[in-house]
N, C-alpha and C. Protein backbone atom coordinates (compact mmCIF):
# COMPACT_ATOMS: atom_id res chain seq x y z
N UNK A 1 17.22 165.85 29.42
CA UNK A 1 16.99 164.51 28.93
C UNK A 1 18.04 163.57 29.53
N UNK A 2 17.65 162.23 30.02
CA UNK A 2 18.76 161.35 30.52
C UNK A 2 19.27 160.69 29.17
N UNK A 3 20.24 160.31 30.12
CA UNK A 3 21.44 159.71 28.84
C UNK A 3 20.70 158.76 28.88
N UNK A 4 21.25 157.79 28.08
CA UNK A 4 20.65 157.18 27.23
C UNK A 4 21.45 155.57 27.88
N UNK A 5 20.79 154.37 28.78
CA UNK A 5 21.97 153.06 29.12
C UNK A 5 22.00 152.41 27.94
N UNK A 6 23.56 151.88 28.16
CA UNK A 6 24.15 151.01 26.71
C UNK A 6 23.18 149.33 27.42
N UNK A 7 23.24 149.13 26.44
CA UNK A 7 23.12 147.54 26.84
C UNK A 7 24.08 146.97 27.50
N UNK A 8 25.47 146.90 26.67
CA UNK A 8 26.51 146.38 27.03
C UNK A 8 27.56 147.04 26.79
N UNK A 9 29.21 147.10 27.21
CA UNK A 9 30.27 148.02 26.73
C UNK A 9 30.37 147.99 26.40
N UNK A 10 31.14 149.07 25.71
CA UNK A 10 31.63 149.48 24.22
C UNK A 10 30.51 149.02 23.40
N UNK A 11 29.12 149.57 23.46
CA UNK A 11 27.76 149.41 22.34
C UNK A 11 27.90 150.96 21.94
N UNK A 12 28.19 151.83 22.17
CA UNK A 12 28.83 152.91 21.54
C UNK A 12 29.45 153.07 20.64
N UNK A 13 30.20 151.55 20.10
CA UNK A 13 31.32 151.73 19.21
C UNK A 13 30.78 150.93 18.20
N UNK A 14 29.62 150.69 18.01
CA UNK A 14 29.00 149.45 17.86
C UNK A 14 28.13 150.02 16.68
N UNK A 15 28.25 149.26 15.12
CA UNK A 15 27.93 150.00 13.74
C UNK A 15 26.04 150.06 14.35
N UNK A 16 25.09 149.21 15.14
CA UNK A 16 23.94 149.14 15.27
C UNK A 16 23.19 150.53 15.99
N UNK A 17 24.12 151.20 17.28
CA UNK A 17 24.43 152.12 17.94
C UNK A 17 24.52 153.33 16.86
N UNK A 18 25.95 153.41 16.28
CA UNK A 18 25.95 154.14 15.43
C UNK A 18 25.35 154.47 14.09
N UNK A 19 24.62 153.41 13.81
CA UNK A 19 23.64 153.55 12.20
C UNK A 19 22.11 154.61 13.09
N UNK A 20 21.69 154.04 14.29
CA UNK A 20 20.55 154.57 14.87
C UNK A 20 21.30 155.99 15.57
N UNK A 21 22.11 156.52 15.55
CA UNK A 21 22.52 158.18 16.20
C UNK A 21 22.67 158.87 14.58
N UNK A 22 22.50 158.59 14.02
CA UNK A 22 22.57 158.80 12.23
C UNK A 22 23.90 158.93 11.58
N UNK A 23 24.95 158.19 11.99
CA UNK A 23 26.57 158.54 11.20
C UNK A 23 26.49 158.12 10.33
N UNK A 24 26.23 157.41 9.59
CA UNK A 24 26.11 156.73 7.83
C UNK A 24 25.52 158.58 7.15
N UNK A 25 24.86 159.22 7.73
CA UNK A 25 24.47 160.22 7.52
C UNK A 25 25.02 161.81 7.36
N UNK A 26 25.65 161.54 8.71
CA UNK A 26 25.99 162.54 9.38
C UNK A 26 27.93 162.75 9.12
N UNK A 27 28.13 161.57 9.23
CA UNK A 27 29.37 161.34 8.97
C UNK A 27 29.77 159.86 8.17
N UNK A 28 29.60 160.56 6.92
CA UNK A 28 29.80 159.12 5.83
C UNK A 28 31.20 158.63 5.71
N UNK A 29 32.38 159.71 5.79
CA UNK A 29 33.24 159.27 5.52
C UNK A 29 33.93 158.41 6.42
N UNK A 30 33.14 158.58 7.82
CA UNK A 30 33.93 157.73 9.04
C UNK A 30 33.11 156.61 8.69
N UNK A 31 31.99 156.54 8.85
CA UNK A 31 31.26 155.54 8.74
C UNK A 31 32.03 153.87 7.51
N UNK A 32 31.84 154.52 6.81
CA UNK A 32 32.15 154.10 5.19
C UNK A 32 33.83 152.93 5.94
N UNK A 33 34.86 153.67 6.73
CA UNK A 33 36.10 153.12 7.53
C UNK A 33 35.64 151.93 8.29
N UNK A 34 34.32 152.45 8.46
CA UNK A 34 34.04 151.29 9.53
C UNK A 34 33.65 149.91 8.98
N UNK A 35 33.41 150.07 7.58
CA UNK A 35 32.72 148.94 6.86
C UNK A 35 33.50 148.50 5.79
N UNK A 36 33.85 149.46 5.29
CA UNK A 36 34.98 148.86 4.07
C UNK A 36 35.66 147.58 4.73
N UNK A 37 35.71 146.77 3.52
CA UNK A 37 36.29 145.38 3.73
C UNK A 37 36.30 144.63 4.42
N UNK A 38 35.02 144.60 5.08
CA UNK A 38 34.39 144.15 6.39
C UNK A 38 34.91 142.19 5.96
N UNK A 39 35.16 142.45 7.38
CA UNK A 39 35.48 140.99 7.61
C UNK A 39 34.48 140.34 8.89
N UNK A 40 33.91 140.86 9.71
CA UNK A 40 32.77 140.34 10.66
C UNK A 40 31.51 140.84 10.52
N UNK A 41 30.63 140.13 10.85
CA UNK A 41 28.98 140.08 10.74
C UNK A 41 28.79 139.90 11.99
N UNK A 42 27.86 140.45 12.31
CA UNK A 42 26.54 140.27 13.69
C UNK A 42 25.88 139.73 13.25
N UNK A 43 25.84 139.04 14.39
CA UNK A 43 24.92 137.51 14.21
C UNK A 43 23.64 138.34 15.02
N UNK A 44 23.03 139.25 15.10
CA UNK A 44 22.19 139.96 15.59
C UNK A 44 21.48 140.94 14.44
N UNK A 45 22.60 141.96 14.15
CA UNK A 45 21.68 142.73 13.26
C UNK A 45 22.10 142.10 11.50
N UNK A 46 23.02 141.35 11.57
CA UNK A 46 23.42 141.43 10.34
C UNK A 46 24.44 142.22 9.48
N UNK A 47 24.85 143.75 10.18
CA UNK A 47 25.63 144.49 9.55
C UNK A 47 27.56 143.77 9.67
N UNK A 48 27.78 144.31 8.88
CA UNK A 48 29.43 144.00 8.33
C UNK A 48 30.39 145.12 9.06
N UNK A 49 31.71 144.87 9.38
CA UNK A 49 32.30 145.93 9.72
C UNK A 49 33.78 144.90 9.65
N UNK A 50 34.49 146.08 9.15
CA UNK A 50 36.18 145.93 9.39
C UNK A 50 36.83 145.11 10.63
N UNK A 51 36.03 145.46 11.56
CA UNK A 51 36.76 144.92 12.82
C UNK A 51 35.38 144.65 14.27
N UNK A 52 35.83 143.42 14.83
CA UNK A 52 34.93 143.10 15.02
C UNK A 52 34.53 144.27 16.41
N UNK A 53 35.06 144.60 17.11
CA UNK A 53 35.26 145.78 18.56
C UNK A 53 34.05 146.41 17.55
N UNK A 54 33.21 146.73 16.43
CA UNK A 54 32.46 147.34 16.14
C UNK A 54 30.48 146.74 15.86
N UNK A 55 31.11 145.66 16.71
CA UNK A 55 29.44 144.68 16.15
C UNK A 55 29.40 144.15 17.85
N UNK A 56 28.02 143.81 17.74
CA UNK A 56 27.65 143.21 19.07
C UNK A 56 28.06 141.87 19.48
N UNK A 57 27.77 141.20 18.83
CA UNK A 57 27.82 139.72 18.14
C UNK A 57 28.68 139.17 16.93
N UNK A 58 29.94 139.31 17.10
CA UNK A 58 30.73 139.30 15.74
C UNK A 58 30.67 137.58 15.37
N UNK A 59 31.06 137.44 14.36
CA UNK A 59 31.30 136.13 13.68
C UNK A 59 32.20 136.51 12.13
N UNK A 60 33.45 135.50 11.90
CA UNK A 60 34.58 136.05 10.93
C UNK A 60 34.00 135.59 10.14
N UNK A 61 33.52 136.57 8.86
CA UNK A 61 33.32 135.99 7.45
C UNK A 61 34.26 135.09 6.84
């Protein structure tokens, strides 16, 4: 199977990336780090995260 192209860099690190490879799932407790006390939103999908290096599209709550 081919790998899989990012859109853009570091979309790997990226909560939209990682909600669709299943870590909210698979690994809750990392996941959970990534969101607690989220201070940026994607202006794309909408999700929250701690720091923005983890959203596509950040914007500071």
């Amino acid at each position: 199977m081919a790998k899989a192209k990012m859109p853009h860099p570091g979309h790997g690190k990226h909560l939209c990336y990682l909600n669709n490879m299943g870590m909210q799932l698979s690994e809750p407790v990392q996941y959970k780090k990534l969101v607690k006390d989220g201070q940026f939103m994607c202006k794309i999908c909408g999700r929250v995260a701690a720091n923005k290096v983890n959203l596509c599209k950040s914007v500071k709550l």
